[in-house]
PDB file of N, CA and C in Angstrom:
ATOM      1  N   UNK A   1      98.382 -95.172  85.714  1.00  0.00           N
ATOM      2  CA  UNK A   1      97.773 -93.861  85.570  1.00  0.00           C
ATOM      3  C   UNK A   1      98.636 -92.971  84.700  1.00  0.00           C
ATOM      4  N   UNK A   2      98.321 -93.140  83.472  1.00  0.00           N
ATOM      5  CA  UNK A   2      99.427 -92.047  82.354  1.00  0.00           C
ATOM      6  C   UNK A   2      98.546 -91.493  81.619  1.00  0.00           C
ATOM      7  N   UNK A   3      97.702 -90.917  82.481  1.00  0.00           N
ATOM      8  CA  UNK A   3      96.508 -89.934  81.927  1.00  0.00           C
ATOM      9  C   UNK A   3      97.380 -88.376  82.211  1.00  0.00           C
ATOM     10  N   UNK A   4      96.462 -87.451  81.814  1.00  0.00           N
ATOM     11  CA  UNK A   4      96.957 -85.984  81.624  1.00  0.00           C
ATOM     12  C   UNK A   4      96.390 -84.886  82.998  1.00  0.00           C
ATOM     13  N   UNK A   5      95.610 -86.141  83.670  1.00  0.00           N
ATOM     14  CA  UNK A   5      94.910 -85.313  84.921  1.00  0.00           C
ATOM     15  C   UNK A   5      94.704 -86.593  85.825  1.00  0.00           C
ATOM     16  N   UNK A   6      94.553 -85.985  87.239  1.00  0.00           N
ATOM     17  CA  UNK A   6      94.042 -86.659  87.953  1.00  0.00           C
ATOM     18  C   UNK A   6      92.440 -86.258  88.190  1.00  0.00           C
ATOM     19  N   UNK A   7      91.569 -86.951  88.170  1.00  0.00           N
ATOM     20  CA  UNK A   7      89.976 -86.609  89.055  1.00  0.00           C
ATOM     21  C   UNK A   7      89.701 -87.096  90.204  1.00  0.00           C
ATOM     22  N   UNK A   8      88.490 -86.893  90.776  1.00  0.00           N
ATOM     23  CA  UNK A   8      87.943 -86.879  91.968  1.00  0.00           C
ATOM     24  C   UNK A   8      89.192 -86.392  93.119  1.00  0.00           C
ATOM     25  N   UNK A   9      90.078 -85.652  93.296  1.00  0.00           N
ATOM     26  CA  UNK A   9      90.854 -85.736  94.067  1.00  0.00           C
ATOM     27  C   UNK A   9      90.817 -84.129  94.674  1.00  0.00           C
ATOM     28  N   UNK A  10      91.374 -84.377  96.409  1.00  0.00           N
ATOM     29  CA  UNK A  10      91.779 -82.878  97.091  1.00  0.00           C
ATOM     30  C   UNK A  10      92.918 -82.772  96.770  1.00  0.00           C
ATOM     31  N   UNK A  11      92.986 -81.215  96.768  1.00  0.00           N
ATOM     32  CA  UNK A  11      94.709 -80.880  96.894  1.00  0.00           C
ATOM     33  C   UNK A  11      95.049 -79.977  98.314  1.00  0.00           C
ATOM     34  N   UNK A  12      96.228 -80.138  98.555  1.00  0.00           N
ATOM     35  CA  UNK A  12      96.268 -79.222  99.514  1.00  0.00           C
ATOM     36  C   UNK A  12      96.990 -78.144  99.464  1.00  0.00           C
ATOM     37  N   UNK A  13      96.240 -76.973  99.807  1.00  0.00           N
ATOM     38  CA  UNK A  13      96.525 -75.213  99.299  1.00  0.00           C
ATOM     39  C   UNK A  13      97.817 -74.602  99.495  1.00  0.00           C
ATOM     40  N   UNK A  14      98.301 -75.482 100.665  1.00  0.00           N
ATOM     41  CA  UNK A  14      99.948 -75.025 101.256  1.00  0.00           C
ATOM     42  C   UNK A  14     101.133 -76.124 100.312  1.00  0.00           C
ATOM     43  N   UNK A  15     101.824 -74.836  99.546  1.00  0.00           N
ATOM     44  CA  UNK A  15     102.915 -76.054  98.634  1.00  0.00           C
ATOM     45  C   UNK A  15     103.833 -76.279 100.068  1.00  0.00           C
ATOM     46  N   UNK A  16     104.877 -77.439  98.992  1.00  0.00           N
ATOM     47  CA  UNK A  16     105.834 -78.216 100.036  1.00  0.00           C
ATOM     48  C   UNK A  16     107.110 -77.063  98.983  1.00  0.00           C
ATOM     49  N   UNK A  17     107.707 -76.637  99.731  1.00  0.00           N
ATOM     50  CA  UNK A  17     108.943 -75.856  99.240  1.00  0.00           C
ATOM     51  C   UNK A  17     110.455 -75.983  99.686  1.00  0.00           C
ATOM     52  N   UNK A  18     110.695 -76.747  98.587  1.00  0.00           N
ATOM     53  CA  UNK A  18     112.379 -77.368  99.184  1.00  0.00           C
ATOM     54  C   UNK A  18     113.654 -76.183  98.419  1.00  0.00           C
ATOM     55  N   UNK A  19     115.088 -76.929  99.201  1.00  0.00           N
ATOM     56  CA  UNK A  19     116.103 -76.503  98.129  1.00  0.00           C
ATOM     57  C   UNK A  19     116.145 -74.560  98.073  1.00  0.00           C
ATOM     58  N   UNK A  20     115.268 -73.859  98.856  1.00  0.00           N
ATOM     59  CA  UNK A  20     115.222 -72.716  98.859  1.00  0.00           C
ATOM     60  C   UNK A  20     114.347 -71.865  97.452  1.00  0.00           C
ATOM     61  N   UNK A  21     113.501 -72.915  97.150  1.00  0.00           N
ATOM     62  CA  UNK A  21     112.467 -72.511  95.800  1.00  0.00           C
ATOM     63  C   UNK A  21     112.762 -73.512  94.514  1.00  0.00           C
ATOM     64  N   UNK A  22     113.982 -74.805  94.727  1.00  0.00           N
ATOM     65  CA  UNK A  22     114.480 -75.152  93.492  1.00  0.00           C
ATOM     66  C   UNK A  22     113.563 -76.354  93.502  1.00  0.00           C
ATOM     67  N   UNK A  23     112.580 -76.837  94.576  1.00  0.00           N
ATOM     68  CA  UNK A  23     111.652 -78.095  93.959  1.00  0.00           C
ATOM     69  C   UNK A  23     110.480 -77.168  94.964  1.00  0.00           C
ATOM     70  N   UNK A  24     108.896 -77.427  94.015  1.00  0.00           N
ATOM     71  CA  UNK A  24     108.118 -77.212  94.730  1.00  0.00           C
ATOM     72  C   UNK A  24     106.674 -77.999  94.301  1.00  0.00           C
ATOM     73  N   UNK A  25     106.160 -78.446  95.001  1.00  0.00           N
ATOM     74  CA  UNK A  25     105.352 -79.378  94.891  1.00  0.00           C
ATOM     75  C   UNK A  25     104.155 -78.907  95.877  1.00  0.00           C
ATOM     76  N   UNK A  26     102.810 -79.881  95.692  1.00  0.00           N
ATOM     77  CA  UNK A  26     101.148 -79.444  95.833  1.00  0.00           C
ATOM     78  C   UNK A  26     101.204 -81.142  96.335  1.00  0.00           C
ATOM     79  N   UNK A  27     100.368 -81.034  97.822  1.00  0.00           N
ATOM     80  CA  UNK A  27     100.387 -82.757  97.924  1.00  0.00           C
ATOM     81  C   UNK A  27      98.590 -82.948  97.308  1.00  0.00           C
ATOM     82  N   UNK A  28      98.188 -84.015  96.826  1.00  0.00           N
ATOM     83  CA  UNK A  28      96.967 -84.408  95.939  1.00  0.00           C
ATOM     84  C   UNK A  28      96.361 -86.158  96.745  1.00  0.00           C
ATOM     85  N   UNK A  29      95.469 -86.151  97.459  1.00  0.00           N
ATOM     86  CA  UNK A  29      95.009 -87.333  97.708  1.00  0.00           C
ATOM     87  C   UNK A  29      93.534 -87.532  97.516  1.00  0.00           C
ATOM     88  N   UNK A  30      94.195 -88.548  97.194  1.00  0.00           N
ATOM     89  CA  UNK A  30      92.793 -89.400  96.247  1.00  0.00           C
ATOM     90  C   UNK A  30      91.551 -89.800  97.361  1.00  0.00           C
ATOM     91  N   UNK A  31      90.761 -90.359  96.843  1.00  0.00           N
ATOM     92  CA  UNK A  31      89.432 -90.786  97.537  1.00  0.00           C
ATOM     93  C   UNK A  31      89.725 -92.146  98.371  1.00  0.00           C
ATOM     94  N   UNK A  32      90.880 -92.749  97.854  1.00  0.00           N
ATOM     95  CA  UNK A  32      91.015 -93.989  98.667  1.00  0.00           C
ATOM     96  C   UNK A  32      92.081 -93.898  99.498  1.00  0.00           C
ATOM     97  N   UNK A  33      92.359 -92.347  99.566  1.00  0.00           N
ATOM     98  CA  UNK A  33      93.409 -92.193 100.985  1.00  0.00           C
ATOM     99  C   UNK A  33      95.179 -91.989 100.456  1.00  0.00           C
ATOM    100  N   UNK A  34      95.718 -92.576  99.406  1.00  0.00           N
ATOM    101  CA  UNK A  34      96.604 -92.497  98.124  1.00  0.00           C
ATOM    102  C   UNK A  34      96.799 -91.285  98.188  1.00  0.00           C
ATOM    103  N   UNK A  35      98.395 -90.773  98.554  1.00  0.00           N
ATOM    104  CA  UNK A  35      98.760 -89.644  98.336  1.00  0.00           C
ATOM    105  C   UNK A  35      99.514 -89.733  97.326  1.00  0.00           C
ATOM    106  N   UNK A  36     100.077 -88.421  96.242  1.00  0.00           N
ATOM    107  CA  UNK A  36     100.764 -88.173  95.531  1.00  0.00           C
ATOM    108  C   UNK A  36     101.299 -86.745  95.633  1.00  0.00           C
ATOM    109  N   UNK A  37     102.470 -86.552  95.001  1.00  0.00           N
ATOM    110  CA  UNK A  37     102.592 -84.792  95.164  1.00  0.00           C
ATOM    111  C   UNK A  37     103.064 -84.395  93.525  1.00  0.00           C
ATOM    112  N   UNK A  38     102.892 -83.836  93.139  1.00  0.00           N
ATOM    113  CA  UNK A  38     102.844 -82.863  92.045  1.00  0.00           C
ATOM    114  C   UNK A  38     103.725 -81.954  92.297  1.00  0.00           C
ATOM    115  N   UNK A  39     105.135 -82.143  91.574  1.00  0.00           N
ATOM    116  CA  UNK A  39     106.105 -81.188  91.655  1.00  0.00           C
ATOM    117  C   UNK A  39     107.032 -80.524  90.319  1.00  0.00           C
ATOM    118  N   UNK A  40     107.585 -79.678  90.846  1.00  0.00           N
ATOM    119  CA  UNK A  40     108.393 -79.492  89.981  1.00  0.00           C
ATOM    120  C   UNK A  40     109.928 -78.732  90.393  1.00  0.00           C
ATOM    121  N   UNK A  41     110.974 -79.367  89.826  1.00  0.00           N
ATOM    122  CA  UNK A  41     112.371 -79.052  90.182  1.00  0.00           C
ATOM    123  C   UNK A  41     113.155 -77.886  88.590  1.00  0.00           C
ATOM    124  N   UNK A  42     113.505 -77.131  89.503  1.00  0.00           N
ATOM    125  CA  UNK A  42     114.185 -75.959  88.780  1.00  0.00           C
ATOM    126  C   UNK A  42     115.567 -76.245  88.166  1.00  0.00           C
ATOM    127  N   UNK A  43     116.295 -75.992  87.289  1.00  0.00           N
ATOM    128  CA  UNK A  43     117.466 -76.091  86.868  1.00  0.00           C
ATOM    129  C   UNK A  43     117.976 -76.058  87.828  1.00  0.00           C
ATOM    130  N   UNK A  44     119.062 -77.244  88.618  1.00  0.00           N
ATOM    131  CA  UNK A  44     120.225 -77.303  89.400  1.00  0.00           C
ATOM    132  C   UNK A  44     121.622 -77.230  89.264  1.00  0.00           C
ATOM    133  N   UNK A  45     122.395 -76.616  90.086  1.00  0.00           N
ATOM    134  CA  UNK A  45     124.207 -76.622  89.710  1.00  0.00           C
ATOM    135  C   UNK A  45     124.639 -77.530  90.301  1.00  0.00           C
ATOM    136  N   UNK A  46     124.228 -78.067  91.499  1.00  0.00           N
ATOM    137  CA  UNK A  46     124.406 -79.261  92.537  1.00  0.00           C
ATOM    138  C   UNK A  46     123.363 -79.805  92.289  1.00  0.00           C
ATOM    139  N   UNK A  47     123.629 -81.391  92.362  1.00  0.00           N
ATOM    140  CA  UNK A  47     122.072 -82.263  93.181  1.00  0.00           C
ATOM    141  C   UNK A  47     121.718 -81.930  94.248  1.00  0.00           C
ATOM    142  N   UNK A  48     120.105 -82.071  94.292  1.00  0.00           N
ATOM    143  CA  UNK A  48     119.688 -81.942  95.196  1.00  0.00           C
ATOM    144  C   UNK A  48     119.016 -83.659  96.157  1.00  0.00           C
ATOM    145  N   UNK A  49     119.437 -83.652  97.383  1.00  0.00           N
ATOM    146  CA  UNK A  49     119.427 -84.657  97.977  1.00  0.00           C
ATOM    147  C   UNK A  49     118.086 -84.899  98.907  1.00  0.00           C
ATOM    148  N   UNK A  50     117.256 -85.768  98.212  1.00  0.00           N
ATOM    149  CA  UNK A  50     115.895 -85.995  99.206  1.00  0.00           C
ATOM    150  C   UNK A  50     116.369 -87.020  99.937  1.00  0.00           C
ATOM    151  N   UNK A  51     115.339 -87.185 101.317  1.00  0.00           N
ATOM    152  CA  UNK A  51     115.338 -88.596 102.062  1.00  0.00           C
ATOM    153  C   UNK A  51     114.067 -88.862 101.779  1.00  0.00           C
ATOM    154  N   UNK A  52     113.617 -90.454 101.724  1.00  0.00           N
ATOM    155  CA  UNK A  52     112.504 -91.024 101.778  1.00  0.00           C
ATOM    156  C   UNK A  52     112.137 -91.459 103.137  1.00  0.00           C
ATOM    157  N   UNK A  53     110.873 -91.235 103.498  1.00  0.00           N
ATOM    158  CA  UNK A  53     110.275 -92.381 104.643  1.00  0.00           C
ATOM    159  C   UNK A  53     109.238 -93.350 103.779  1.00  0.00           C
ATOM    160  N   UNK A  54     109.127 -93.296 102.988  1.00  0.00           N
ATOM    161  CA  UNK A  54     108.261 -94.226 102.598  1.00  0.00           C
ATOM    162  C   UNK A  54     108.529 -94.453 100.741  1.00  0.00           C
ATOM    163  N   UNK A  55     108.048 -96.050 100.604  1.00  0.00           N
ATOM    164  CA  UNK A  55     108.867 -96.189  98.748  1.00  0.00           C
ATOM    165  C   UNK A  55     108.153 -94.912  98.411  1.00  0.00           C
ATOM    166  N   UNK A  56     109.053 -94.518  96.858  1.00  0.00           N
ATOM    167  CA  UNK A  56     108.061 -93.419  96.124  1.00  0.00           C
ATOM    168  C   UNK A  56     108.742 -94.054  95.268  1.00  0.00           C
ATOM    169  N   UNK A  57     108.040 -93.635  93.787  1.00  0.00           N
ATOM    170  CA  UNK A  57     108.542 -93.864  92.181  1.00  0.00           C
ATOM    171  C   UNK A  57     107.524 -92.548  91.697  1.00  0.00           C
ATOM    172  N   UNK A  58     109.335 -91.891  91.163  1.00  0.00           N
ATOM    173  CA  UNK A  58     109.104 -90.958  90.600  1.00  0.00           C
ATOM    174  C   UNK A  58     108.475 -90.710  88.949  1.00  0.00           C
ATOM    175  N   UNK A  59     107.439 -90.164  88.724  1.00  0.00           N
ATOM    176  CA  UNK A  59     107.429 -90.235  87.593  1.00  0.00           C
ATOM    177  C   UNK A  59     107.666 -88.987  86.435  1.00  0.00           C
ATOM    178  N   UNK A  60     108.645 -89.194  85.816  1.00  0.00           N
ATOM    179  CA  UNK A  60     109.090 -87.340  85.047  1.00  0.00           C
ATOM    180  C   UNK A  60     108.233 -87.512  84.018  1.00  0.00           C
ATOM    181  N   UNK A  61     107.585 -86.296  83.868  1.00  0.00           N
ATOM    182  CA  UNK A  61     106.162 -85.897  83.436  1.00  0.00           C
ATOM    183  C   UNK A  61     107.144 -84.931  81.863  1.00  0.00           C
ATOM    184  N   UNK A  62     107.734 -83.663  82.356  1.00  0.00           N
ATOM    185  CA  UNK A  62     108.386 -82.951  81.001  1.00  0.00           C
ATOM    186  C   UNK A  62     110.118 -83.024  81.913  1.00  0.00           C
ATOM    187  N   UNK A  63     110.762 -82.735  80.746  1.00  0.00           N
ATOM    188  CA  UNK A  63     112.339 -82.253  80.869  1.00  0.00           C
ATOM    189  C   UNK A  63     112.808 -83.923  81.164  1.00  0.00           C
ATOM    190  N   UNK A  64     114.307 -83.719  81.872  1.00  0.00           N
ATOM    191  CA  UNK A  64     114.846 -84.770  82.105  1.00  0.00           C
ATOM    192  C   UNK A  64     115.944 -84.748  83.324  1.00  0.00           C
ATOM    193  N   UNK A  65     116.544 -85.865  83.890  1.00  0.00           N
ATOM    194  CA  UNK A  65     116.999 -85.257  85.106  1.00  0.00           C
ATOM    195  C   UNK A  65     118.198 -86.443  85.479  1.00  0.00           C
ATOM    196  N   UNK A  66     119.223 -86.497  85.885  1.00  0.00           N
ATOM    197  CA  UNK A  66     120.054 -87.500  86.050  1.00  0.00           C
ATOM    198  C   UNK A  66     119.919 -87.811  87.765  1.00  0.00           C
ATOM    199  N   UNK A  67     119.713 -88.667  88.102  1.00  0.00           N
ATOM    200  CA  UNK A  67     119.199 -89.450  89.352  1.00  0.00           C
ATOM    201  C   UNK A  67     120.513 -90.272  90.058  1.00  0.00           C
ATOM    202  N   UNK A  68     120.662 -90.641  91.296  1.00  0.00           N
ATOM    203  CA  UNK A  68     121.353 -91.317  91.845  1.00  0.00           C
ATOM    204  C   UNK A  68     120.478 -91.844  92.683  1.00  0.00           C
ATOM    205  N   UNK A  69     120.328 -92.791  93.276  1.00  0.00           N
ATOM    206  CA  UNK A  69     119.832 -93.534  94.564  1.00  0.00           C
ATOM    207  C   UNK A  69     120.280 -94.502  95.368  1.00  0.00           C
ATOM    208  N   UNK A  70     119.834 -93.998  96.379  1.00  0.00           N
ATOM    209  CA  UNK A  70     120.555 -94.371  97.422  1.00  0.00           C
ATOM    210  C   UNK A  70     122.165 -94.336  97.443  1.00  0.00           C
ATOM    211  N   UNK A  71     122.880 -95.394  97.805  1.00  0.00           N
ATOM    212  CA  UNK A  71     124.243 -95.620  98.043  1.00  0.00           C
ATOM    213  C   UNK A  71     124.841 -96.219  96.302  1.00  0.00           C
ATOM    214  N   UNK A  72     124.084 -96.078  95.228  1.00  0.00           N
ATOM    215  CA  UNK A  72     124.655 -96.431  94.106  1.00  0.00           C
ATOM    216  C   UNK A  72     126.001 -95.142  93.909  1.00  0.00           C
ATOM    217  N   UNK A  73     126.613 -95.510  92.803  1.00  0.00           N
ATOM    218  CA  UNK A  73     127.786 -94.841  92.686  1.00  0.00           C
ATOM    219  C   UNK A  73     127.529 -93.615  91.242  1.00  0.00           C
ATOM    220  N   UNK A  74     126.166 -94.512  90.439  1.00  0.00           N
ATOM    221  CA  UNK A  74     126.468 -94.004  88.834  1.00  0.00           C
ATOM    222  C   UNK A  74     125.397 -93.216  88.806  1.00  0.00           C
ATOM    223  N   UNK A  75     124.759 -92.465  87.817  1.00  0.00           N
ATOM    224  CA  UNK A  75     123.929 -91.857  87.914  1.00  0.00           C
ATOM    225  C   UNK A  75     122.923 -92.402  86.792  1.00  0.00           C
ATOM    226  N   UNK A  76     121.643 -92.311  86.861  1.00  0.00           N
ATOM    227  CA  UNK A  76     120.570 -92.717  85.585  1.00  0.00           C
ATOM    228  C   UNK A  76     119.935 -91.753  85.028  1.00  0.00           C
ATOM    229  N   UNK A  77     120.377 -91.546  83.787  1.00  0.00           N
ATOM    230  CA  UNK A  77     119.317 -90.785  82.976  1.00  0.00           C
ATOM    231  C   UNK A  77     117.991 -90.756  82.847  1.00  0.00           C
ATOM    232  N   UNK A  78     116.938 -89.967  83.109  1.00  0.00           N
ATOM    233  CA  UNK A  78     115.784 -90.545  83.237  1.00  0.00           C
ATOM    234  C   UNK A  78     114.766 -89.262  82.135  1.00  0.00           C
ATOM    235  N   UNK A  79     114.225 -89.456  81.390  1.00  0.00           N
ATOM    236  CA  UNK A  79     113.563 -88.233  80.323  1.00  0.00           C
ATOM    237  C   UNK A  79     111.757 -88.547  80.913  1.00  0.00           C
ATOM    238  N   UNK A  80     110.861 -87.585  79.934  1.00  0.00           N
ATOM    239  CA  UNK A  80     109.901 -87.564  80.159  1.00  0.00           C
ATOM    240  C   UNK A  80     108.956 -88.906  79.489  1.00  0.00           C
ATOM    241  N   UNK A  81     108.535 -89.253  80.616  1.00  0.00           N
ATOM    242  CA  UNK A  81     107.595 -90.918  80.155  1.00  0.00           C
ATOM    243  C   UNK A  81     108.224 -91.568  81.120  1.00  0.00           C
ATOM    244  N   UNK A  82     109.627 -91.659  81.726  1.00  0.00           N
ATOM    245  CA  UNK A  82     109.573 -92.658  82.286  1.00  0.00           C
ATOM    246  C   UNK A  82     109.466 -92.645  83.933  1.00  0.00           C
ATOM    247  N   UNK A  83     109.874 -93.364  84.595  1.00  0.00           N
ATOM    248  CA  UNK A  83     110.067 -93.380  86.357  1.00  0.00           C
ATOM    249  C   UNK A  83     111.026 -94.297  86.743  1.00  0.00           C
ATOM    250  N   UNK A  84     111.093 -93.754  87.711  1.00  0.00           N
ATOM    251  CA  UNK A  84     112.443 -94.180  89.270  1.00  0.00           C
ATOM    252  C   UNK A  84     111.568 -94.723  90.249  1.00  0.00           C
ATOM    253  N   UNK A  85     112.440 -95.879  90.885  1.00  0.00           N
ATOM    254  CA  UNK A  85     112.148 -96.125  92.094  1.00  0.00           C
ATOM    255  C   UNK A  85     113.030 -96.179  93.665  1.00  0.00           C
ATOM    256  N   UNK A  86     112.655 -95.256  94.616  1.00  0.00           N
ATOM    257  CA  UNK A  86     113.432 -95.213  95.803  1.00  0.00           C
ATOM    258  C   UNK A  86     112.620 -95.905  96.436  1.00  0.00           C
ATOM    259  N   UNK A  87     113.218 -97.108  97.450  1.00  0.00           N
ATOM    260  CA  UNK A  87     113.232 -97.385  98.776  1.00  0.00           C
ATOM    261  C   UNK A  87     112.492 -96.526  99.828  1.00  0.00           C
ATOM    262  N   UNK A  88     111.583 -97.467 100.962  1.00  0.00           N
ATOM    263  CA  UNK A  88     111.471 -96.308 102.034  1.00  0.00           C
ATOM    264  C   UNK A  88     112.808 -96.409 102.607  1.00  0.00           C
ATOM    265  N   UNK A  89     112.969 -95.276 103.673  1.00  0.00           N
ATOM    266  CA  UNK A  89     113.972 -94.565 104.698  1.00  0.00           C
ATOM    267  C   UNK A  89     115.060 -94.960 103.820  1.00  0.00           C
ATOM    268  N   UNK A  90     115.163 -94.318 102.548  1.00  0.00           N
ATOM    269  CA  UNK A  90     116.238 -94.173 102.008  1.00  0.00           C
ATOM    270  C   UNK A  90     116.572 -93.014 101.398  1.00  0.00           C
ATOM    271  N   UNK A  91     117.668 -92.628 100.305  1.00  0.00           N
ATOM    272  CA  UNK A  91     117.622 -90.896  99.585  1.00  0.00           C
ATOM    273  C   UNK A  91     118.095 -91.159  98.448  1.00  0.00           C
ATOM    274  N   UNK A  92     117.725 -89.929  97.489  1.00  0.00           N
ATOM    275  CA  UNK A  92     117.927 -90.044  96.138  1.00  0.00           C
ATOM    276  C   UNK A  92     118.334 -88.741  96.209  1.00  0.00           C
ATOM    277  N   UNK A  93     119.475 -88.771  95.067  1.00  0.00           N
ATOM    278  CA  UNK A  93     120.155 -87.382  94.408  1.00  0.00           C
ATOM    279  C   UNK A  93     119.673 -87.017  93.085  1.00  0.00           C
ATOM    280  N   UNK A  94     119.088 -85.821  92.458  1.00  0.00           N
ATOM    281  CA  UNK A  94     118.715 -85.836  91.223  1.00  0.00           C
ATOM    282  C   UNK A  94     119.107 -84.371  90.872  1.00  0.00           C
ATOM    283  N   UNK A  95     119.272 -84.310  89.567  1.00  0.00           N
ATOM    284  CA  UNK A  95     119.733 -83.196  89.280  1.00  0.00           C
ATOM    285  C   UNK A  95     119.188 -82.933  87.495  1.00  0.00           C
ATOM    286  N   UNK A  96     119.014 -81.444  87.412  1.00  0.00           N
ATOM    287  CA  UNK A  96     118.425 -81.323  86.277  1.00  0.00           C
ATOM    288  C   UNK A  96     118.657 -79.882  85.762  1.00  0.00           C
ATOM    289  N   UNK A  97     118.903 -80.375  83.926  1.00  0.00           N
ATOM    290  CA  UNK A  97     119.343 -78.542  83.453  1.00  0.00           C
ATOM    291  C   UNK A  97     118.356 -77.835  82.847  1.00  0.00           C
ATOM    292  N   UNK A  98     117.207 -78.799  83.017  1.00  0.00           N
ATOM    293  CA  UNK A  98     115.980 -77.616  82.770  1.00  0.00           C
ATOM    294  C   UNK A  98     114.837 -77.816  83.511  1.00  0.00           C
ATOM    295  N   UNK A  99     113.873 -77.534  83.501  1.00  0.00           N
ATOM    296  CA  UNK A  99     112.747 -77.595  84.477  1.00  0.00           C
ATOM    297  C   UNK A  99     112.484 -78.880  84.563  1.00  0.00           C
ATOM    298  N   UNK A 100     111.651 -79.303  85.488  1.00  0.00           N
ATOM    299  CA  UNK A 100     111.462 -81.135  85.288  1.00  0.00           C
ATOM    300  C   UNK A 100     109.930 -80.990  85.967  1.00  0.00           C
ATOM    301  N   UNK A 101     109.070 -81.347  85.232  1.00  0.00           N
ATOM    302  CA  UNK A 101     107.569 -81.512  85.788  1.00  0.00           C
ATOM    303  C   UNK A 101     107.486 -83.119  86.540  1.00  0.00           C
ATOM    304  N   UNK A 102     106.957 -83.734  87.656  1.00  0.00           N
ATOM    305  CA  UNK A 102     107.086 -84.729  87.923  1.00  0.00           C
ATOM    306  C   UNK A 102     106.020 -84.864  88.925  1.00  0.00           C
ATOM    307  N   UNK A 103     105.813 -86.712  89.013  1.00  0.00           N
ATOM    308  CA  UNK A 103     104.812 -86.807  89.986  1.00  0.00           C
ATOM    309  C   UNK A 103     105.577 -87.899  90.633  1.00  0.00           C
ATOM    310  N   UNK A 104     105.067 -87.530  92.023  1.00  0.00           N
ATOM    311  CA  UNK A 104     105.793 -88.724  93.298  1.00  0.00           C
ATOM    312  C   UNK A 104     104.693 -89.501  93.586  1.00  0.00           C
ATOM    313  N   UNK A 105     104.691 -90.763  93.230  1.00  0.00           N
ATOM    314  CA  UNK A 105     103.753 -91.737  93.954  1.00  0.00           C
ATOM    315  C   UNK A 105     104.063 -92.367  95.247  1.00  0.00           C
ATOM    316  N   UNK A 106     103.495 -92.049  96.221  1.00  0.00           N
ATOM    317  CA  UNK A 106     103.766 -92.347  97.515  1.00  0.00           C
ATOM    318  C   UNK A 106     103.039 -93.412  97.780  1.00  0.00           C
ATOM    319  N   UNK A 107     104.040 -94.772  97.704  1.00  0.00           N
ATOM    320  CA  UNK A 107     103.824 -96.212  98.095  1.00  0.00           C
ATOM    321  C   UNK A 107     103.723 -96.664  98.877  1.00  0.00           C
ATOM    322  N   UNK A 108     103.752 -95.954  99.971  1.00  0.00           N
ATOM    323  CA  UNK A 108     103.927 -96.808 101.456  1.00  0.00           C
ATOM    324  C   UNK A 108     102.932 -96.472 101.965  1.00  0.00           C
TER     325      UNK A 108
END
C-alpha cells in the first residue's frame, strides 16, 4: 500500500498523544478489521522510547528519523519511502530533527 490515501476506512476522532505533544497520531481501521495509526513525531532532543504489544513496521511517509530497536546497540537511518520493523512486546527508540509524517502498520 504506497498509495497517497487510504479508502473505505473509519478513523477514530480521539488522537493518541504521546511524549507530552512530541508524537501524535489518529488510529484508522480498515473494513477487514486491520488497524493502522497515522502519526506524526515532532523534532526531538532525546529519543523517544515506544513499547510494542504487537509487530508494527513503521513506515516514514516525509522527514527522516534515526531508529534503534529493541536491545540493538547502533542506530538506523531511515528517510522518507522507507520502513522499520519492531517485534511484538518489544521497544524501539527513534529520534528525529524535523517533523516525521509516518504510518504504523499494526501486524499482529
Amino acid at each position: 500500500m504506497s498509495s497517497a490515501q487510504f479508502d473505505h476506512v473509519s478513523v477514530l476522532k480521539k488522537s493518541n498523544v504521546y511524549f507530552g505533544g512530541k508524537c501524535i497520531s489518529h488510529t484508522v481501521q480498515f473494513e477487514d478489521g486491520t488497524k493502522k495509526t497515522l502519526g506524526v513525531i515532532l523534532p526531538t532532543e532525546q529519543p523517544l522510547t515506544f513499547e510494542t504489544h504487537v509487530a508494527e513496521r513503521m513506515e516514514v511517509v516525509s522527514g527522516e528519523c534515526r531508529v534503534i530497536i529493541a536491545d540493538n546497540e547502533e542506530s538506523e537511518l531511515f528517510r522518507a519511502g522507507q520502513s522499520f520493523y519492531i517485534p511484538g512486546n518489544s521497544r524501539f527508540k527513534i529520534e528525529t530533527s524535523d517533523v516525521l509524517d509516518y504510518v504504523c502498520h499494526l501486524e499482529g
